[in-house]
PDB file of N, CA and C in Angstrom:
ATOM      1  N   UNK A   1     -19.620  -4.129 -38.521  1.00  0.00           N
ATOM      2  CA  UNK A   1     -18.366  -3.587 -38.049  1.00  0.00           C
ATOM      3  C   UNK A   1     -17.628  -4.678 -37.291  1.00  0.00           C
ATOM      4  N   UNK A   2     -16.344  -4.989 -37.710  1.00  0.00           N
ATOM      5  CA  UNK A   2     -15.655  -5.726 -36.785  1.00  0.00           C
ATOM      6  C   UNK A   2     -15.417  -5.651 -35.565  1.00  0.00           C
ATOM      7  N   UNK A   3     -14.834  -6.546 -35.082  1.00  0.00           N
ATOM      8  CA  UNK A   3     -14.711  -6.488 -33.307  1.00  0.00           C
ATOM      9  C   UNK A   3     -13.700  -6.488 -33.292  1.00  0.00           C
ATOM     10  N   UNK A   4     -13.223  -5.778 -32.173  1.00  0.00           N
ATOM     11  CA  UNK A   4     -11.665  -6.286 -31.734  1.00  0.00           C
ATOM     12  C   UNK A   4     -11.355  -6.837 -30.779  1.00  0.00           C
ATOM     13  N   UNK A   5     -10.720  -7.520 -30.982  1.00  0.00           N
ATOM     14  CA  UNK A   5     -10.367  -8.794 -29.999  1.00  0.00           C
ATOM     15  C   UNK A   5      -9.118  -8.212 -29.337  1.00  0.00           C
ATOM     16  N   UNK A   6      -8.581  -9.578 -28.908  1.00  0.00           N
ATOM     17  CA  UNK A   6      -7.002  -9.368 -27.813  1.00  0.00           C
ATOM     18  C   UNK A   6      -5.813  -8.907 -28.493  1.00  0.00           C
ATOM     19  N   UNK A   7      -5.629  -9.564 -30.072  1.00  0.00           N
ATOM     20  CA  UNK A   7      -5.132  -9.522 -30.780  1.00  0.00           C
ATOM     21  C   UNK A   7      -4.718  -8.269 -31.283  1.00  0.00           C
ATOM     22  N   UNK A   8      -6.115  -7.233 -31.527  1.00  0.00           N
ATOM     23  CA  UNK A   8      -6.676  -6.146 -31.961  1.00  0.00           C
ATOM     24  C   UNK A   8      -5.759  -5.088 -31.369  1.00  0.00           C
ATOM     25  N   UNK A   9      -6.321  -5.395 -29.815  1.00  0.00           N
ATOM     26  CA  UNK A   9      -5.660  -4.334 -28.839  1.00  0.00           C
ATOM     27  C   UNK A   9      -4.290  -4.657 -28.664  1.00  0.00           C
ATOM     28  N   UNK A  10      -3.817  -5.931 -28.638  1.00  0.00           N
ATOM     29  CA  UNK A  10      -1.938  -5.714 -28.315  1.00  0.00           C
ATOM     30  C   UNK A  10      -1.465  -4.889 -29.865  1.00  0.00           C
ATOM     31  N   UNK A  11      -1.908  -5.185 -31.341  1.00  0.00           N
ATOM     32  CA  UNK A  11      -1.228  -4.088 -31.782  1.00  0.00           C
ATOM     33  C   UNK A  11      -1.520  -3.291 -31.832  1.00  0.00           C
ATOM     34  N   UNK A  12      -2.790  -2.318 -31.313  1.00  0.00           N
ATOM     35  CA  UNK A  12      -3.049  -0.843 -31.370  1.00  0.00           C
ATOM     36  C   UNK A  12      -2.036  -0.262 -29.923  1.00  0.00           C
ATOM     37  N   UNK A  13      -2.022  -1.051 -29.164  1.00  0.00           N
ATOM     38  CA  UNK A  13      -0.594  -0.897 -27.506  1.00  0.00           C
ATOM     39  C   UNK A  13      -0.138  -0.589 -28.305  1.00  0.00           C
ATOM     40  N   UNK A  14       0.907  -1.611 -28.896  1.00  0.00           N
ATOM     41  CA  UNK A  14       2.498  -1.680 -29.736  1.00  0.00           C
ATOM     42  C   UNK A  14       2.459  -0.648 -30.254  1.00  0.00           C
ATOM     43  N   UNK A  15       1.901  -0.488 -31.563  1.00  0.00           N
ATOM     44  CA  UNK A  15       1.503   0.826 -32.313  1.00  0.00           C
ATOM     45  C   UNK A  15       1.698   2.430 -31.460  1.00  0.00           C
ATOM     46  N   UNK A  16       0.878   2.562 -30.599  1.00  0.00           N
ATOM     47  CA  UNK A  16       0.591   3.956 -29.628  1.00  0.00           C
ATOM     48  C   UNK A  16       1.988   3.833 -29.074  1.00  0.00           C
ATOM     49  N   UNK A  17       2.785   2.530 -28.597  1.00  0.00           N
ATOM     50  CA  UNK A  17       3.937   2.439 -27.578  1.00  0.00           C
ATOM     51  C   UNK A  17       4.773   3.348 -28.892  1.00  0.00           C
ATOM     52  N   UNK A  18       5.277   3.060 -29.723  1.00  0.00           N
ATOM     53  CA  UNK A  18       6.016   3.232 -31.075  1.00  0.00           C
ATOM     54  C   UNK A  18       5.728   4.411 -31.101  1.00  0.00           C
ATOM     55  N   UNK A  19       4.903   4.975 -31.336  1.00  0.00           N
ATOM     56  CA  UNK A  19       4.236   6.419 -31.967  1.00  0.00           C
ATOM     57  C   UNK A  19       4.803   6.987 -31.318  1.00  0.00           C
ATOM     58  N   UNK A  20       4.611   6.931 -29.887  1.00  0.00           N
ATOM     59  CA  UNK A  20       4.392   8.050 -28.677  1.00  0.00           C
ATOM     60  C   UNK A  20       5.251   7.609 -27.752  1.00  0.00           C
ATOM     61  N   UNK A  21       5.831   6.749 -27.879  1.00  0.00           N
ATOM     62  CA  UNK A  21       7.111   6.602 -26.949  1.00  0.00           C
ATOM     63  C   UNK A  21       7.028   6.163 -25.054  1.00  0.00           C
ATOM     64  N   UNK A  22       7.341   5.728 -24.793  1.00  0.00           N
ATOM     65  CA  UNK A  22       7.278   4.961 -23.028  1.00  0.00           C
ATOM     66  C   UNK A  22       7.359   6.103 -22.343  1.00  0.00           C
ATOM     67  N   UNK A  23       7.652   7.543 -22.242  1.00  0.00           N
ATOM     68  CA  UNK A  23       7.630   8.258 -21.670  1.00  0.00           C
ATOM     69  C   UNK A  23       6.304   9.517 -21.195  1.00  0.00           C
ATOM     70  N   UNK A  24       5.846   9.251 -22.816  1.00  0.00           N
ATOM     71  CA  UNK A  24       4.651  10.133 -23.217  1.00  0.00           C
ATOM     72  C   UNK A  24       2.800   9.357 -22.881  1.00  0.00           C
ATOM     73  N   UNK A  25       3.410   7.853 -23.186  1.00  0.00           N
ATOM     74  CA  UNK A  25       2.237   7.017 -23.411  1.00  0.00           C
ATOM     75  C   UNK A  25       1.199   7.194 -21.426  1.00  0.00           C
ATOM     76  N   UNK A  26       1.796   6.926 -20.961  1.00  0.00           N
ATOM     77  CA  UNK A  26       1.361   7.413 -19.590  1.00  0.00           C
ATOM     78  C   UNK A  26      -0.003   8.934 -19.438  1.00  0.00           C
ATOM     79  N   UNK A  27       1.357   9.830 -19.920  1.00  0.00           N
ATOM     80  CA  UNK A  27       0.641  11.124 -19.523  1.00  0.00           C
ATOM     81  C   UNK A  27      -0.683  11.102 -20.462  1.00  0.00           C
ATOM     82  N   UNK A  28      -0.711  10.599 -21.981  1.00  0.00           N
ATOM     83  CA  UNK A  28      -1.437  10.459 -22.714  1.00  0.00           C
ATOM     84  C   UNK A  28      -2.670  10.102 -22.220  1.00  0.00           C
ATOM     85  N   UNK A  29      -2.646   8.521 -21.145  1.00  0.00           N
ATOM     86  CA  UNK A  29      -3.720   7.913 -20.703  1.00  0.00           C
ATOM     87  C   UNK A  29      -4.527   8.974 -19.552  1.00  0.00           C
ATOM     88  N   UNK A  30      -3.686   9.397 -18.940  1.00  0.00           N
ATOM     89  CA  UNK A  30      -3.961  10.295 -17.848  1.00  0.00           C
ATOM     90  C   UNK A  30      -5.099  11.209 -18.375  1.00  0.00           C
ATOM     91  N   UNK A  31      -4.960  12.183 -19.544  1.00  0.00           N
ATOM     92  CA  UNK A  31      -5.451  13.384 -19.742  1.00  0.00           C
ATOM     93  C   UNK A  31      -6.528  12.624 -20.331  1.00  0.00           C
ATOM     94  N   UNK A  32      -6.327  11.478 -21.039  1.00  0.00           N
ATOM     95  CA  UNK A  32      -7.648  11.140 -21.308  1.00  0.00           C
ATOM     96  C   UNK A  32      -8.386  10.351 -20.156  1.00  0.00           C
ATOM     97  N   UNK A  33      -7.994   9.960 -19.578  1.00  0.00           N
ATOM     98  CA  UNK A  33      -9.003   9.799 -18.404  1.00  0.00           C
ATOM     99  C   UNK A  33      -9.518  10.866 -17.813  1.00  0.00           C
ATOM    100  N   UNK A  34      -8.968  12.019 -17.538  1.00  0.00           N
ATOM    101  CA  UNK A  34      -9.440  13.239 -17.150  1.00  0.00           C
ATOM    102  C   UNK A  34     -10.430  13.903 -18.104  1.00  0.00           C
ATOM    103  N   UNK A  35      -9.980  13.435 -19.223  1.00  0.00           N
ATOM    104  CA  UNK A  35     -10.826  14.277 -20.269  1.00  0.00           C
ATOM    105  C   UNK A  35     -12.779  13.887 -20.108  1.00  0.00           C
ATOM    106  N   UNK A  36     -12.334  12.091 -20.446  1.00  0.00           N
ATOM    107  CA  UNK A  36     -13.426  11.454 -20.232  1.00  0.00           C
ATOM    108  C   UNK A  36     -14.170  11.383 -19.289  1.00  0.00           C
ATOM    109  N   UNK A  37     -13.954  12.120 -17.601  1.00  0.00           N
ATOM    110  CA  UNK A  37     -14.699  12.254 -16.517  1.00  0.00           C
ATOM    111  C   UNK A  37     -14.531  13.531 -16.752  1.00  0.00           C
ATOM    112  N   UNK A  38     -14.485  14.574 -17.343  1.00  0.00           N
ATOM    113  CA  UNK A  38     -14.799  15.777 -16.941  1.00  0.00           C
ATOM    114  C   UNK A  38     -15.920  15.448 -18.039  1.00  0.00           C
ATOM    115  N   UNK A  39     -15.873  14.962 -19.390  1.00  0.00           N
ATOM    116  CA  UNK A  39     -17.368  14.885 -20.245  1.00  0.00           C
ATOM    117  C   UNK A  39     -18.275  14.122 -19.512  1.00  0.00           C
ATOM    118  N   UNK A  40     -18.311  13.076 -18.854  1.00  0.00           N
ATOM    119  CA  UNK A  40     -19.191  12.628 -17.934  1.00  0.00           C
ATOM    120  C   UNK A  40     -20.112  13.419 -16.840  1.00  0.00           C
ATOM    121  N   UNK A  41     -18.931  14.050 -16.363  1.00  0.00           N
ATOM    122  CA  UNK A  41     -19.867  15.122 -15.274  1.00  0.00           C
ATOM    123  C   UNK A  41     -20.593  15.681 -15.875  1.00  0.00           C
ATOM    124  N   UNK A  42     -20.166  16.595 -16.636  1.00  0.00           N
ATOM    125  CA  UNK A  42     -20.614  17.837 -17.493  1.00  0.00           C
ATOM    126  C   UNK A  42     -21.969  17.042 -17.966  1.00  0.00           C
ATOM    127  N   UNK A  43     -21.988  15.920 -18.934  1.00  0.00           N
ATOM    128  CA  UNK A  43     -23.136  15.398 -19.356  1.00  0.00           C
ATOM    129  C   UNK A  43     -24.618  15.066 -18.042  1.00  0.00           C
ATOM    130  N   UNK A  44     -23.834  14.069 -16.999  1.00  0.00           N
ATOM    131  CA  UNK A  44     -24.838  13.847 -16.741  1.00  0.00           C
ATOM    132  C   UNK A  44     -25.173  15.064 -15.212  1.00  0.00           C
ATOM    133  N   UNK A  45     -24.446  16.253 -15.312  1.00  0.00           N
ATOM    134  CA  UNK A  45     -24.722  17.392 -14.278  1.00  0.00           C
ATOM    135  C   UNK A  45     -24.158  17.306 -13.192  1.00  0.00           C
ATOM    136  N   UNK A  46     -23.501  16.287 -12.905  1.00  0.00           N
ATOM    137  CA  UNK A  46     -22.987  16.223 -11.215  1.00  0.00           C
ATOM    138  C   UNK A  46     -21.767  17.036 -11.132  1.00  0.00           C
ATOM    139  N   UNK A  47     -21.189  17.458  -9.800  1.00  0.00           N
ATOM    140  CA  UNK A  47     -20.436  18.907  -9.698  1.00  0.00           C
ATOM    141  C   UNK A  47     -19.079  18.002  -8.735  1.00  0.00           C
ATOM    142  N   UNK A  48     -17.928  18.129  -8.641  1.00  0.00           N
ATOM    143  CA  UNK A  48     -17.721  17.813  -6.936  1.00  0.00           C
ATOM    144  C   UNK A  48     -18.357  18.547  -6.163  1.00  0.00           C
ATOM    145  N   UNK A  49     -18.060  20.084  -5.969  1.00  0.00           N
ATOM    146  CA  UNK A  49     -18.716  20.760  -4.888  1.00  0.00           C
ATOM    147  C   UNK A  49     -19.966  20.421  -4.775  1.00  0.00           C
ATOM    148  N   UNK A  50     -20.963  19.956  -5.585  1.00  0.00           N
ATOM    149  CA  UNK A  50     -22.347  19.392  -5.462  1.00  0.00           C
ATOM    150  C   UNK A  50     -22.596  17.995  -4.394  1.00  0.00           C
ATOM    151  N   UNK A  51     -21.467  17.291  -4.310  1.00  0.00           N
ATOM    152  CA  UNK A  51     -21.690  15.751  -3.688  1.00  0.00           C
ATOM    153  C   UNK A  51     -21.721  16.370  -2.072  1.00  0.00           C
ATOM    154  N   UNK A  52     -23.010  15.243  -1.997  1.00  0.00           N
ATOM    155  CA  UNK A  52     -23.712  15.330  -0.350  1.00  0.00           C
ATOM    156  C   UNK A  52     -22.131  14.744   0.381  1.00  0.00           C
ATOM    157  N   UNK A  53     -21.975  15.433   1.798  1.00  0.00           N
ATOM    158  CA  UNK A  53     -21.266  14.874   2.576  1.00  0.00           C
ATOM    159  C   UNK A  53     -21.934  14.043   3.068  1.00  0.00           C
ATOM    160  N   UNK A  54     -21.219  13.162   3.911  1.00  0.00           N
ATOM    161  CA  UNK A  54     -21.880  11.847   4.725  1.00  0.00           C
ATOM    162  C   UNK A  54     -22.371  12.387   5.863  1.00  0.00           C
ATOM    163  N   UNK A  55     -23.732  11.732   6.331  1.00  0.00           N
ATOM    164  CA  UNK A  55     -24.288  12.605   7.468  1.00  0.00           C
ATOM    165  C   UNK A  55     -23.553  12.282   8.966  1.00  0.00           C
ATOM    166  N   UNK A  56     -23.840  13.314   9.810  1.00  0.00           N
ATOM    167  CA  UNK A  56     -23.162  12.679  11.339  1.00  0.00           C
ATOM    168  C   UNK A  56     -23.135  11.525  12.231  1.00  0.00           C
ATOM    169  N   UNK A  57     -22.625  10.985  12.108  1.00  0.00           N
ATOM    170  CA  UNK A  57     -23.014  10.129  13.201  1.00  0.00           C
ATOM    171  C   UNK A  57     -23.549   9.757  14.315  1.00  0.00           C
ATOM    172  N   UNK A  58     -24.887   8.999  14.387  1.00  0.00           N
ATOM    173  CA  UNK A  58     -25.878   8.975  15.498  1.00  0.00           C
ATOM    174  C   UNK A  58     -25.079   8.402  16.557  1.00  0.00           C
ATOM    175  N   UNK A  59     -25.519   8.618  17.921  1.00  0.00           N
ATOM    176  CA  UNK A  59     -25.074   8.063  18.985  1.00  0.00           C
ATOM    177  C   UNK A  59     -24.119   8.490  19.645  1.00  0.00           C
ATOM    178  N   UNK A  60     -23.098   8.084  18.956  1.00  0.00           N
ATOM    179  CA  UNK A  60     -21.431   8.424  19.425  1.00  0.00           C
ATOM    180  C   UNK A  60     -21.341   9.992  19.202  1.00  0.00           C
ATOM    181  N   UNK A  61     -21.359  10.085  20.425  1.00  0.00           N
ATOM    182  CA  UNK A  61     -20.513  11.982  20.313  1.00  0.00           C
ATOM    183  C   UNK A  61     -19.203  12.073  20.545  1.00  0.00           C
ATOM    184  N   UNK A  62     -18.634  11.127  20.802  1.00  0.00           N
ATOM    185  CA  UNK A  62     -17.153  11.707  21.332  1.00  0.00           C
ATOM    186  C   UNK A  62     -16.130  11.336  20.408  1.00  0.00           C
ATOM    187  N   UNK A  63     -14.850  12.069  20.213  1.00  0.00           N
ATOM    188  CA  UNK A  63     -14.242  11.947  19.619  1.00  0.00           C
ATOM    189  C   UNK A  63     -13.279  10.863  18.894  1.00  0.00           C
ATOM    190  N   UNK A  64     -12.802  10.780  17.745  1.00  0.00           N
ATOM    191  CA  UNK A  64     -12.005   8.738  17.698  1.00  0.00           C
ATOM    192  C   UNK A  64     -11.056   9.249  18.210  1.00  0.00           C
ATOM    193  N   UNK A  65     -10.597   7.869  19.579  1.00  0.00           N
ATOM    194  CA  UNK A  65      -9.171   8.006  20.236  1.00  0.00           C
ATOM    195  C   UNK A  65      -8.005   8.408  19.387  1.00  0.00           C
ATOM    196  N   UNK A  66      -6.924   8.873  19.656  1.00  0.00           N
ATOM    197  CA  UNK A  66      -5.764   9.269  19.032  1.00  0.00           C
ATOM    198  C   UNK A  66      -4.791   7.897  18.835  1.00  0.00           C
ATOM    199  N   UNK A  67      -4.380   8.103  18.228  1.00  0.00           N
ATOM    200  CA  UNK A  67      -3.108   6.914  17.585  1.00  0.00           C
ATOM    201  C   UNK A  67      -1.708   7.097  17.995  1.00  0.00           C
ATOM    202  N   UNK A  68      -1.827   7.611  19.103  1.00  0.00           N
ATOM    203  CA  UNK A  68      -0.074   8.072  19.870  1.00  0.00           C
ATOM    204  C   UNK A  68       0.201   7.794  21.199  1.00  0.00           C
TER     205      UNK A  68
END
C-alpha cells in the first residue's frame, strides 16, 4: 500500500477545501474529532464522570489569597 506523503495530503486539503467549502471544512474537523474521542472512550471504558479528582492538598489549609 502506498504512503502518503506531503504531497498526498496538500491535495486531499485542496480537494476537501473544494468539496466542502471554507465555511463547512472547520465544523467537519470538529465532529470528527468529537466523533473520534467519543470511539476512544467508549473503546477503551473511561467515562468523564469516572476521572479521579486531584487529591487535597497536604499541609496548607488555608485558603489562596484573593486577586483584588
Amino acid at each position: 500500500m502506498p504512503e502518503i506523503g506531503i504531497a498526498g495530503l496538500i491535495v486531499i486539503l485542496i480537494v476537501a477545501l473544494l468539496v466542502f467549502g471554507p465555511k463547512r471544512l472547520p465544523e467537519i474537523g470538529r465532529s470528527l474529532g468529537k466523533g473520534m474521542r467519543e470511539f476512544k472512550d467508549s473503546i477503551s471504558g473511561e467515562d468523564e464522570k469516572a476521572k479521579p479528582e486531584l487529591p487535597p492538598r497536604s499541609g496548607d489549609k488555608s485558603p489562596p489569597p484573593s486577586a483584588s
